[in-house]
Structure formats: structure tokens, C-alpha cells
PDB file of N, CA and C in Angstrom:
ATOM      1  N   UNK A   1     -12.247  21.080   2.775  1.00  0.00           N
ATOM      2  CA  UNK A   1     -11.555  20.374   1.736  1.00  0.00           C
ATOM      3  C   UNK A   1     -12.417  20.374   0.471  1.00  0.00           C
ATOM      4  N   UNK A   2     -11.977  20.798  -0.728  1.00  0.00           N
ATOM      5  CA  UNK A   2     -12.631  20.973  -2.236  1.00  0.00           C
ATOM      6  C   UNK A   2     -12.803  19.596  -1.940  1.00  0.00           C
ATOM      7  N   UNK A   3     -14.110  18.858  -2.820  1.00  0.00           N
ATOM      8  CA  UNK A   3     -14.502  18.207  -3.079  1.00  0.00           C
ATOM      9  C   UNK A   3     -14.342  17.914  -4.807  1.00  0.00           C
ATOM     10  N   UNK A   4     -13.882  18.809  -5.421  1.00  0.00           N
ATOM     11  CA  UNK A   4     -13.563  18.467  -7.113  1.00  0.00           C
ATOM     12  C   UNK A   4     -12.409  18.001  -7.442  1.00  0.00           C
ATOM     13  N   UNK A   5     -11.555  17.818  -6.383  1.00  0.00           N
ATOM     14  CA  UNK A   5     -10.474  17.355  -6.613  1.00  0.00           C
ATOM     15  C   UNK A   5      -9.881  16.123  -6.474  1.00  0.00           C
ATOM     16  N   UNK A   6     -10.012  14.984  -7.176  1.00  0.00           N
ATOM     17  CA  UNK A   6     -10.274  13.744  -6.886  1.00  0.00           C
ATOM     18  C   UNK A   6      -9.315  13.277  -6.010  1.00  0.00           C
ATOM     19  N   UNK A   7      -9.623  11.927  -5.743  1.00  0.00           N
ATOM     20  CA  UNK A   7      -9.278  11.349  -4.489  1.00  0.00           C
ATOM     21  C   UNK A   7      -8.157  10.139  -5.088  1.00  0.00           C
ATOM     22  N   UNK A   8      -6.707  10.043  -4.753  1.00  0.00           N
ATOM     23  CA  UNK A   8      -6.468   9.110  -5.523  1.00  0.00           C
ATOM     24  C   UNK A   8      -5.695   8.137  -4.169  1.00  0.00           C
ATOM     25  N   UNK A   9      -5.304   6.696  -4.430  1.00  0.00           N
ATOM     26  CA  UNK A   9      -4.988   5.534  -3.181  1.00  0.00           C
ATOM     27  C   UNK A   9      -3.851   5.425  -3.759  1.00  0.00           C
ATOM     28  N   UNK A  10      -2.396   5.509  -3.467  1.00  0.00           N
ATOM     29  CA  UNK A  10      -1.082   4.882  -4.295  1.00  0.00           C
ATOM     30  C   UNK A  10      -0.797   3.666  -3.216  1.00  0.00           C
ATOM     31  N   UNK A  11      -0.300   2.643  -3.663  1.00  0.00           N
ATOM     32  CA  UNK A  11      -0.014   1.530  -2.903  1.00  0.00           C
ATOM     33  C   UNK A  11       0.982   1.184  -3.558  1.00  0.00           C
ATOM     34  N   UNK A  12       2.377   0.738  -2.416  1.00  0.00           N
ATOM     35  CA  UNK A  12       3.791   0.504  -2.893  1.00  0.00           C
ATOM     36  C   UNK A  12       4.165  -0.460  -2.242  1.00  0.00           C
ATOM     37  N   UNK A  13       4.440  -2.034  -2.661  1.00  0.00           N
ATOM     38  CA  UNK A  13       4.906  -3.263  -2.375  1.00  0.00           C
ATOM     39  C   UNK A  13       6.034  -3.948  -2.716  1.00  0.00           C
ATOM     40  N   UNK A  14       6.433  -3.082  -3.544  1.00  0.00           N
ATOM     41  CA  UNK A  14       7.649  -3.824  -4.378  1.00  0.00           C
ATOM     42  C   UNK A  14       9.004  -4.301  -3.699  1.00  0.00           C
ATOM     43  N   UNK A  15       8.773  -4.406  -2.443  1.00  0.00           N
ATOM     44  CA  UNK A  15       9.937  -5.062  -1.419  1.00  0.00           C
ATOM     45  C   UNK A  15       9.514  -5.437  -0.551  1.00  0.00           C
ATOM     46  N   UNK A  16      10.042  -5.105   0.401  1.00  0.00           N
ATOM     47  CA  UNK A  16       9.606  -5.295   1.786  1.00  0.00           C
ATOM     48  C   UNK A  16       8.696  -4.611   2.915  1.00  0.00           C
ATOM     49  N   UNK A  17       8.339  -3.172   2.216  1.00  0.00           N
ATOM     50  CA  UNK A  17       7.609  -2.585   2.779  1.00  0.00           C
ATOM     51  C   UNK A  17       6.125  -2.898   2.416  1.00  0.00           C
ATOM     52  N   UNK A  18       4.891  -2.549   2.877  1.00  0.00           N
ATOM     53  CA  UNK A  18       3.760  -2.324   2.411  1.00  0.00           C
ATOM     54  C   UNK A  18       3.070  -1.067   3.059  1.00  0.00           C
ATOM     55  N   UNK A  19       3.333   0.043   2.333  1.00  0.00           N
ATOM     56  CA  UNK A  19       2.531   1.092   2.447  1.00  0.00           C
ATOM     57  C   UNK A  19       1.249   1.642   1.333  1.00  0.00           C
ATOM     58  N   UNK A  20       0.619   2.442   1.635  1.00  0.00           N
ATOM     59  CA  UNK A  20      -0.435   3.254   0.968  1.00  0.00           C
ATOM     60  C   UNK A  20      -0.392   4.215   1.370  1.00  0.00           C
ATOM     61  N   UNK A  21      -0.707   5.411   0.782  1.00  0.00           N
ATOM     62  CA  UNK A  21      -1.172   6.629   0.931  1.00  0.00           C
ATOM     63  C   UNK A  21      -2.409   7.186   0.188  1.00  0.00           C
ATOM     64  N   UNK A  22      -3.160   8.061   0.951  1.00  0.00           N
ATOM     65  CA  UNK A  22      -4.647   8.848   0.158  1.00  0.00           C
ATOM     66  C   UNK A  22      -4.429  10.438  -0.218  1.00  0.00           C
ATOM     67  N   UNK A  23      -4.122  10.589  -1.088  1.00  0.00           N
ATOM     68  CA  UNK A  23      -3.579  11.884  -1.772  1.00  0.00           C
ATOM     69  C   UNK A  23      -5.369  12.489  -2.491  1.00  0.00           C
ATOM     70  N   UNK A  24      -5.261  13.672  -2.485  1.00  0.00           N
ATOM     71  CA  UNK A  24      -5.984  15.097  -3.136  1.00  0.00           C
ATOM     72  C   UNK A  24      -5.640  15.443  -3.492  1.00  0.00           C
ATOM     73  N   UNK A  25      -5.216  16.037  -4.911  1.00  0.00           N
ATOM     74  CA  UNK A  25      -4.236  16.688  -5.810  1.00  0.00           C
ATOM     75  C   UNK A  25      -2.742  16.523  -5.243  1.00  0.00           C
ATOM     76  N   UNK A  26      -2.092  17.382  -4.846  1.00  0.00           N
ATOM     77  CA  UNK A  26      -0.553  17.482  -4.497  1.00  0.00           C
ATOM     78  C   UNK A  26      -0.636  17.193  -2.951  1.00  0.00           C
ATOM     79  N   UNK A  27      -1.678  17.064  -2.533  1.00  0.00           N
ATOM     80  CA  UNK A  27      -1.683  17.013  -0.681  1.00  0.00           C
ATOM     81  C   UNK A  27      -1.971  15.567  -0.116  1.00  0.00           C
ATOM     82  N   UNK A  28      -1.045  15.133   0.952  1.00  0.00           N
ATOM     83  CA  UNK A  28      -0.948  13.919   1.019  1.00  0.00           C
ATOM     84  C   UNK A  28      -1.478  13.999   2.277  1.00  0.00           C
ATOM     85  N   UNK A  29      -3.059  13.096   2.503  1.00  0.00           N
ATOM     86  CA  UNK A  29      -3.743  13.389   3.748  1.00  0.00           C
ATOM     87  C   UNK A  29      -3.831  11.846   4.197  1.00  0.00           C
ATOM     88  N   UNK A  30      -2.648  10.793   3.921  1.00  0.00           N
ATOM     89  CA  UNK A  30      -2.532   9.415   4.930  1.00  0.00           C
ATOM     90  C   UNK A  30      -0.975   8.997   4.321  1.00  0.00           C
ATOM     91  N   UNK A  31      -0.450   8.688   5.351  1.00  0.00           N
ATOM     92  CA  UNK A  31       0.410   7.568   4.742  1.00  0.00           C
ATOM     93  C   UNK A  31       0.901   6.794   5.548  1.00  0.00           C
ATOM     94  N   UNK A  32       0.580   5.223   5.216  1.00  0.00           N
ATOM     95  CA  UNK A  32       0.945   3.916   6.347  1.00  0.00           C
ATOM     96  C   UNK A  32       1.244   3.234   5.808  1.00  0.00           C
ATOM     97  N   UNK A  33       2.665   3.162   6.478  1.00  0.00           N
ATOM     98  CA  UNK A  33       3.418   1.948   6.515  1.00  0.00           C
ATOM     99  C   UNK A  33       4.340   1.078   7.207  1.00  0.00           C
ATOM    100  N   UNK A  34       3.879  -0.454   6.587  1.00  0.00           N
ATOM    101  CA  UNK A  34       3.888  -1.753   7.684  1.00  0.00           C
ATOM    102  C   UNK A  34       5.367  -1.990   6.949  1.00  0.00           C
ATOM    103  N   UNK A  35       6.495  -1.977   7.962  1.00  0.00           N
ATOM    104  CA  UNK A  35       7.589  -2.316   7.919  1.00  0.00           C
ATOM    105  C   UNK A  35       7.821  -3.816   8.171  1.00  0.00           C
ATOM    106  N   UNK A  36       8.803  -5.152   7.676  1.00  0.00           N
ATOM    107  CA  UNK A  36       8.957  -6.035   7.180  1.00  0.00           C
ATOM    108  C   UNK A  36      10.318  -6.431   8.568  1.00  0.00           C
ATOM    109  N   UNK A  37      10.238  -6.421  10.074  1.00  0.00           N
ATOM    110  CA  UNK A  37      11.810  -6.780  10.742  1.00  0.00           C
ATOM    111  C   UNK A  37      12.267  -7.596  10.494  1.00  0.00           C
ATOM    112  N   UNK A  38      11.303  -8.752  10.196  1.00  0.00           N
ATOM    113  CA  UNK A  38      11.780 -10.381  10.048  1.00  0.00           C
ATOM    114  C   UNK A  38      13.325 -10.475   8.909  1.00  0.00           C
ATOM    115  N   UNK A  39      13.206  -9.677   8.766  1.00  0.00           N
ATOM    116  CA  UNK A  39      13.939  -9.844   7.454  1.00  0.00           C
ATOM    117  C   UNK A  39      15.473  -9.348   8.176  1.00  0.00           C
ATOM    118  N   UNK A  40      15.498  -8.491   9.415  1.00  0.00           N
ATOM    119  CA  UNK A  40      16.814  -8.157   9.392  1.00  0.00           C
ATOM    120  C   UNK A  40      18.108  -9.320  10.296  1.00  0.00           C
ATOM    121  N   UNK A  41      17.281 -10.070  10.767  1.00  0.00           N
ATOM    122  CA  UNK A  41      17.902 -11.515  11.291  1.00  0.00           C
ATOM    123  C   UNK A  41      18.470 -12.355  10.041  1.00  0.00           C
ATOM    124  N   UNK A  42      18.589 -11.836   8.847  1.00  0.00           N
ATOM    125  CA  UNK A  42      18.792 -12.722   7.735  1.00  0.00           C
ATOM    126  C   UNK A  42      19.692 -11.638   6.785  1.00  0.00           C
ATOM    127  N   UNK A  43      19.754 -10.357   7.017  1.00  0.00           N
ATOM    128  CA  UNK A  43      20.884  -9.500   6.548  1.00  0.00           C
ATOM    129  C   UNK A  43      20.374  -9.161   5.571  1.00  0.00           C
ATOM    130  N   UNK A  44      18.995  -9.278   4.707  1.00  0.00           N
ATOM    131  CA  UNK A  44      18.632  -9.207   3.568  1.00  0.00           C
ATOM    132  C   UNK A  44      16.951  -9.447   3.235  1.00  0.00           C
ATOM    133  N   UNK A  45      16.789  -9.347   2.258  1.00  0.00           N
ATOM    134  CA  UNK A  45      15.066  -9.497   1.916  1.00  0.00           C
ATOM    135  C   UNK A  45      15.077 -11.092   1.636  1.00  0.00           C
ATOM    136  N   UNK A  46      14.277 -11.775   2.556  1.00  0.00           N
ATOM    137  CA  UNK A  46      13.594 -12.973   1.996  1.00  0.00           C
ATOM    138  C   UNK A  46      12.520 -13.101   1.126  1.00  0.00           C
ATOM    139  N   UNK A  47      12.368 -13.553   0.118  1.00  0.00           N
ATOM    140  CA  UNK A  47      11.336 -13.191  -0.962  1.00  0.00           C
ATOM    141  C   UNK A  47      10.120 -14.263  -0.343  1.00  0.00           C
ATOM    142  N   UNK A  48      10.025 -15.324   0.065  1.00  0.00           N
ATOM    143  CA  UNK A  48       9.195 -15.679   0.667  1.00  0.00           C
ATOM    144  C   UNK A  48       8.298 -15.373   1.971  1.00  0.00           C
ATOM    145  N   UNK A  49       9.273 -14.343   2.655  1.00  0.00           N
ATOM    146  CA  UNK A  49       8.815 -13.805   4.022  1.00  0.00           C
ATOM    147  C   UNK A  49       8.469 -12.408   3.625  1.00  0.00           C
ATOM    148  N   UNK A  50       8.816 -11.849   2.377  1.00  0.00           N
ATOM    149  CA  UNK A  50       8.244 -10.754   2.290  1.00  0.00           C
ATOM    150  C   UNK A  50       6.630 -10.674   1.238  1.00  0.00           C
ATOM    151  N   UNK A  51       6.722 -11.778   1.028  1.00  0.00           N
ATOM    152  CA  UNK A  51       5.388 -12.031  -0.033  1.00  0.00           C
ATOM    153  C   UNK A  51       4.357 -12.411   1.133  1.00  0.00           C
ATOM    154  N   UNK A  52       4.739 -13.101   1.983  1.00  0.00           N
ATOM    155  CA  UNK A  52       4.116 -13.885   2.972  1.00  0.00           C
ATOM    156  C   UNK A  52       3.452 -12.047   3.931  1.00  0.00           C
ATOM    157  N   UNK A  53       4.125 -11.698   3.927  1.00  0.00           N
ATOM    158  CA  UNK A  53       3.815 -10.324   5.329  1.00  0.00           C
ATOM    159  C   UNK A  53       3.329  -9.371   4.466  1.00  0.00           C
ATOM    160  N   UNK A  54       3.317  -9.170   2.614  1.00  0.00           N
ATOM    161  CA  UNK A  54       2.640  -8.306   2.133  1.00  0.00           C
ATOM    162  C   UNK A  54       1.357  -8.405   2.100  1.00  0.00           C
ATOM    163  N   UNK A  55       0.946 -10.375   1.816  1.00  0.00           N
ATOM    164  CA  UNK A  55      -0.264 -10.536   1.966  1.00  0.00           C
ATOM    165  C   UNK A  55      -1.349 -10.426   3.541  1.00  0.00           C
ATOM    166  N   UNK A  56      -0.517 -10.265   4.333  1.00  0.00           N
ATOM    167  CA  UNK A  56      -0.778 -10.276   5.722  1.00  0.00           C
ATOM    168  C   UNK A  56      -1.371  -8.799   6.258  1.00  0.00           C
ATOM    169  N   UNK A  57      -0.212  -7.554   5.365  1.00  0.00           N
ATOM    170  CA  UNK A  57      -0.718  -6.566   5.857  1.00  0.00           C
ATOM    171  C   UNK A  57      -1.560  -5.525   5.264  1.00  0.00           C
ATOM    172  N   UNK A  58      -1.959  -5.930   3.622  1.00  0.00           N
ATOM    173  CA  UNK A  58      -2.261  -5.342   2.243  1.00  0.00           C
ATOM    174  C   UNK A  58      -3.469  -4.503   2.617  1.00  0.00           C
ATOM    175  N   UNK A  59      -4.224  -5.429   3.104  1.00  0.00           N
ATOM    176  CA  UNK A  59      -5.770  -4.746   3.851  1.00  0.00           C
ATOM    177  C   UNK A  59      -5.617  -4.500   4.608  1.00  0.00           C
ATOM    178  N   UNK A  60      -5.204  -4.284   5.939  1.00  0.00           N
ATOM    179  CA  UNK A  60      -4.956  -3.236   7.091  1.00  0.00           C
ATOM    180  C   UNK A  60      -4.495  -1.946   6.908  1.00  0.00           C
ATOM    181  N   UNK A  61      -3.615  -2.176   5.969  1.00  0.00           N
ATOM    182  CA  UNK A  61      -2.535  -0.734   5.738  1.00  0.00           C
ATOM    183  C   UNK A  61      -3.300   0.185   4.594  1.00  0.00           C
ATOM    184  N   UNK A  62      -4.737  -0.522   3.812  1.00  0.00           N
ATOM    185  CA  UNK A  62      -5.073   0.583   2.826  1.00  0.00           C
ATOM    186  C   UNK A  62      -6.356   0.691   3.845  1.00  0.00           C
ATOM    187  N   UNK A  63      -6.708   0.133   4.469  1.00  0.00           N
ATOM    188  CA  UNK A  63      -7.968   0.400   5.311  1.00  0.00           C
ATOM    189  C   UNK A  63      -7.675   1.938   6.034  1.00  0.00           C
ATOM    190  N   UNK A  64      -6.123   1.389   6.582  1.00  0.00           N
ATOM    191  CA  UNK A  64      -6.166   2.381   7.561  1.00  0.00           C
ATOM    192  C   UNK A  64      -5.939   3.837   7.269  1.00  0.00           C
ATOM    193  N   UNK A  65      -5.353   3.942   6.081  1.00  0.00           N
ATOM    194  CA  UNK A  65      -4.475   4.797   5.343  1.00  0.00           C
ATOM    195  C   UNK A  65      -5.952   5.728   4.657  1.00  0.00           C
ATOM    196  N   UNK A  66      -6.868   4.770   4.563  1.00  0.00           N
ATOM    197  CA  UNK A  66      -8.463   5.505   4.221  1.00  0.00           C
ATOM    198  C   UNK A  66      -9.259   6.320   5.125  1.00  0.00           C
ATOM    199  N   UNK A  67      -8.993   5.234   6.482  1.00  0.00           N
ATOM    200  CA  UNK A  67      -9.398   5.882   7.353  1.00  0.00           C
ATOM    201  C   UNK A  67      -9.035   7.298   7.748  1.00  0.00           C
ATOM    202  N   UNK A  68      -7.758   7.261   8.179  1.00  0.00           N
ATOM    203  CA  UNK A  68      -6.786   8.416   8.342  1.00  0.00           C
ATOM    204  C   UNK A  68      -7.330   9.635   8.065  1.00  0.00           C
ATOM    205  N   UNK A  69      -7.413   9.378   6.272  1.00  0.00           N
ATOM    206  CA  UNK A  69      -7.563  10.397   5.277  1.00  0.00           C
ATOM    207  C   UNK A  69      -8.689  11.016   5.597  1.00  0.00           C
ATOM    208  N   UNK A  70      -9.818   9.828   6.274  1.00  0.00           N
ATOM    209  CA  UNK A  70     -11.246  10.318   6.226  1.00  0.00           C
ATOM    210  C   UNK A  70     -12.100  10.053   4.915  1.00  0.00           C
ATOM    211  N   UNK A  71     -11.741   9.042   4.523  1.00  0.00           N
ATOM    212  CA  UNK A  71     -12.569   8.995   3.082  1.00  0.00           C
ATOM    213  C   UNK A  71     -12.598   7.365   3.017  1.00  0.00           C
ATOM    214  N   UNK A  72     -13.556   7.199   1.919  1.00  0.00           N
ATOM    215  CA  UNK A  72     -14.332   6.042   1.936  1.00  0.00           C
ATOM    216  C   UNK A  72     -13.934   5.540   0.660  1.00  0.00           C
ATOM    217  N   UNK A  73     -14.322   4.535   0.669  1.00  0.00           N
ATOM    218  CA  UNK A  73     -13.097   3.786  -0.829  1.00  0.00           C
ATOM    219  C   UNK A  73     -14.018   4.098  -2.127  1.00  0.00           C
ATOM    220  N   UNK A  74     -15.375   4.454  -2.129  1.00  0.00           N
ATOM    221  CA  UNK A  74     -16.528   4.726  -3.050  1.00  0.00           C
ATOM    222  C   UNK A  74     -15.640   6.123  -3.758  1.00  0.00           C
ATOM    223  N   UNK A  75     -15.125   6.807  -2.836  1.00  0.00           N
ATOM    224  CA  UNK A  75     -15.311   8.054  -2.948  1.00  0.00           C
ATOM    225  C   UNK A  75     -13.589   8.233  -3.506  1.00  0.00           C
ATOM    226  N   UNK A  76     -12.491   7.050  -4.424  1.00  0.00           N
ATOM    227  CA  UNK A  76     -11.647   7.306  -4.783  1.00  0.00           C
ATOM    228  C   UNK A  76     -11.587   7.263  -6.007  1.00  0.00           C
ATOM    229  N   UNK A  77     -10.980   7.854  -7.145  1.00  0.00           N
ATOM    230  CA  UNK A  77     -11.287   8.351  -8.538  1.00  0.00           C
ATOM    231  C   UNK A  77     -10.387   7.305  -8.990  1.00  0.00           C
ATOM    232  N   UNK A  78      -8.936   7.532  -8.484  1.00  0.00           N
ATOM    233  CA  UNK A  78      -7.785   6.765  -8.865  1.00  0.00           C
ATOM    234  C   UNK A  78      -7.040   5.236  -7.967  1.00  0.00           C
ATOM    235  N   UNK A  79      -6.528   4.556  -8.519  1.00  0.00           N
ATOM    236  CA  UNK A  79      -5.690   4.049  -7.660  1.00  0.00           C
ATOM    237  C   UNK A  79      -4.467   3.344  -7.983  1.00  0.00           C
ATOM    238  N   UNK A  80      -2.909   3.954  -7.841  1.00  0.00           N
ATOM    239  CA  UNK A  80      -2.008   3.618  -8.117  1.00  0.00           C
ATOM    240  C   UNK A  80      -0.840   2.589  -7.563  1.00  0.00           C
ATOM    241  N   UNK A  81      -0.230   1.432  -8.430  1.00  0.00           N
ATOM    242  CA  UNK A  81       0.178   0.523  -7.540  1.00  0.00           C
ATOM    243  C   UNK A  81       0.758  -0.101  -8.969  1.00  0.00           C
ATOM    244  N   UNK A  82       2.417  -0.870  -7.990  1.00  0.00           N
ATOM    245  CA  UNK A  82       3.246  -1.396  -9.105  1.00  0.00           C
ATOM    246  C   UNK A  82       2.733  -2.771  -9.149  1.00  0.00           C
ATOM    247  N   UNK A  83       2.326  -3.414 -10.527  1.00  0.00           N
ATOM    248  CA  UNK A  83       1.602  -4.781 -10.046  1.00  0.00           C
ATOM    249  C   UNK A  83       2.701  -6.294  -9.454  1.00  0.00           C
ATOM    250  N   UNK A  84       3.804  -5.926  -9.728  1.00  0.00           N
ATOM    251  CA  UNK A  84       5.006  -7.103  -8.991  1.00  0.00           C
ATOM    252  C   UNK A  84       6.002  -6.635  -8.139  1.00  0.00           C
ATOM    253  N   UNK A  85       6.014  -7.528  -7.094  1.00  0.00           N
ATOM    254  CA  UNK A  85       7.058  -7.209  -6.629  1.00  0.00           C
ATOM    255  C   UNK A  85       8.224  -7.735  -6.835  1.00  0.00           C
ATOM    256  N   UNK A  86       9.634  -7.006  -6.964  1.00  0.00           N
ATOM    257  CA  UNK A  86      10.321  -7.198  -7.483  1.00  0.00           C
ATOM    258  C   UNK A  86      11.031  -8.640  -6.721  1.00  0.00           C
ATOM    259  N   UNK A  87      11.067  -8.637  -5.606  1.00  0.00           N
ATOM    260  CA  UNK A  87      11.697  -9.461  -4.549  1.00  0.00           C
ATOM    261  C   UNK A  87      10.650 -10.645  -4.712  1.00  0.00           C
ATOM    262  N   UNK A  88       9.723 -10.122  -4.416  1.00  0.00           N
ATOM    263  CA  UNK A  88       9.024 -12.218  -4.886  1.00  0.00           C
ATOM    264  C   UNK A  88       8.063 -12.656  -6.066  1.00  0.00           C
ATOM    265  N   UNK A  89       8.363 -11.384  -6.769  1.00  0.00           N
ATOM    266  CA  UNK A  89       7.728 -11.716  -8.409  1.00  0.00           C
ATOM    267  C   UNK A  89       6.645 -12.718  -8.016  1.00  0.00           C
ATOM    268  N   UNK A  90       5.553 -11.954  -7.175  1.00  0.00           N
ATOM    269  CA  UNK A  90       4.515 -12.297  -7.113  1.00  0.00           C
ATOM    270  C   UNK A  90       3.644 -10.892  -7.010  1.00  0.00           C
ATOM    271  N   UNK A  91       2.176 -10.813  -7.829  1.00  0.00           N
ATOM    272  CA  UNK A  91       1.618  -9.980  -7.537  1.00  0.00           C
ATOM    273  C   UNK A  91       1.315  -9.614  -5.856  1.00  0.00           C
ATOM    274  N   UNK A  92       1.253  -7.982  -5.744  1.00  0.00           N
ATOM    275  CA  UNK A  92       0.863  -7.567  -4.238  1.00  0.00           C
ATOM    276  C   UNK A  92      -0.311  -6.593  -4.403  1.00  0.00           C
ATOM    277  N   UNK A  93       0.353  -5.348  -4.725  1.00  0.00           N
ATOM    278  CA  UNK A  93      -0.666  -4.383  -4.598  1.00  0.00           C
ATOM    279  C   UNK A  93      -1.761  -4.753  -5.521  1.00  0.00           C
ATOM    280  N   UNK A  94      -1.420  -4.878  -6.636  1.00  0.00           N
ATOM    281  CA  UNK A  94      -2.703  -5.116  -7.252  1.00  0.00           C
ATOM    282  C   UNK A  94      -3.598  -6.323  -6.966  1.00  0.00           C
ATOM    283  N   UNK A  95      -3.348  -7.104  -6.023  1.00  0.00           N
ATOM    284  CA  UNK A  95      -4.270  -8.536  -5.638  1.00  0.00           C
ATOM    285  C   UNK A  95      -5.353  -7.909  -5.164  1.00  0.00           C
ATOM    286  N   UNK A  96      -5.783  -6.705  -3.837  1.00  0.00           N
ATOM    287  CA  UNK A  96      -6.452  -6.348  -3.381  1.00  0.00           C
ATOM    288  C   UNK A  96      -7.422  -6.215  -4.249  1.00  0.00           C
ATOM    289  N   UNK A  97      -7.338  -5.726  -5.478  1.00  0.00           N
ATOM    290  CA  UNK A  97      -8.308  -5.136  -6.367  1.00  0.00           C
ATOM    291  C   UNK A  97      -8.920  -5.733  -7.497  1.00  0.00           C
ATOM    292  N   UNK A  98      -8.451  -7.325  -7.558  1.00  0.00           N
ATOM    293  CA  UNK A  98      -9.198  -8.180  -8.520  1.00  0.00           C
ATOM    294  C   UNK A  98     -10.131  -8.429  -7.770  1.00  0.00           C
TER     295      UNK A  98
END
């Protein structure tokens, strides 16, 4: 694997899902994601149960998604992520990183 080709983390919260992926240019070498069931006993997205399970799974799912990849969080150039989610207009992805 080139090593000049930076390393970038995308993280996507903006509902009910919480995934990440660890991308190298166009090549996508992780992607995990923690699916939200609680929500289908209710026919719909709970904005409290989905804020509640983003914060629950935020660090597991970029840990693992690093792991995967084989790379170490020192060693990422970029990292992309919508800062609200739309469903509980509370920050997600970007909390990890303050």
C-alpha cells in the first residue's frame, strides 16, 4: 500500500445509523456500521433514542473501522463528518473530536 496517499476517516450520523469508514485515495479499506433496531418498534426515528445510541456507539465504530483498515489515528491526514444530526439536532460525529 503507497504510503503518499493520505489517509482520510469519513464519519456519517445524521440519523440513525453510525458508521465510519478509512479511505486511501478512491479505495475504501473499512467500513462499520452500527445500525439503530430500537427504532423499528416505533415505525420511525426517535430523536432521543437515536442521539442516545450515536453517543453509545461513536467510539467503537471509528475504533473499529481503524482497526480494520490497519491504521492508526496519528497516521490520518483528513477527517470527514456532518457536524448535526438532522433527527436530534444535536452534535454527533463531530463530538469525538473536540
Amino acid at each position: 500500500m503507497r504510503t503518499d496517499i493520505p489517509y482520510i476517516l469519513a464519519i456519517e450520523s445524521s440519523c440513525d445509523d453510525t458508521s465510519a469508514a478509512v479511505m486511501q485515495g478512491d479505495k475504501v479499506l473499512s467500513n462499520v456500521i452500527a445500525s439503530q433496531k430500537i427504532h423499528e418498534e416505533y415505525g420511525g426515528v426517535v430523536p432521543e433514542l437515536a442521539s442516545r445510541a450515536h453517543q453509545q456507539n461513536i467510539i467503537p465504530v471509528v475504533h473499529q473501522a481503524l482497526q480494520r483498515a490497519g491504521v492508526a489515528k496519528e497516521q490520518l491526514s483528513a477527517i470527514g463528518f456532518y457536524p448535526w444530526a438532522r433527527a436530534t439536532r444535536l452534535p454527533t460525529g463531530g463530538r469525538i473530536f473536540r
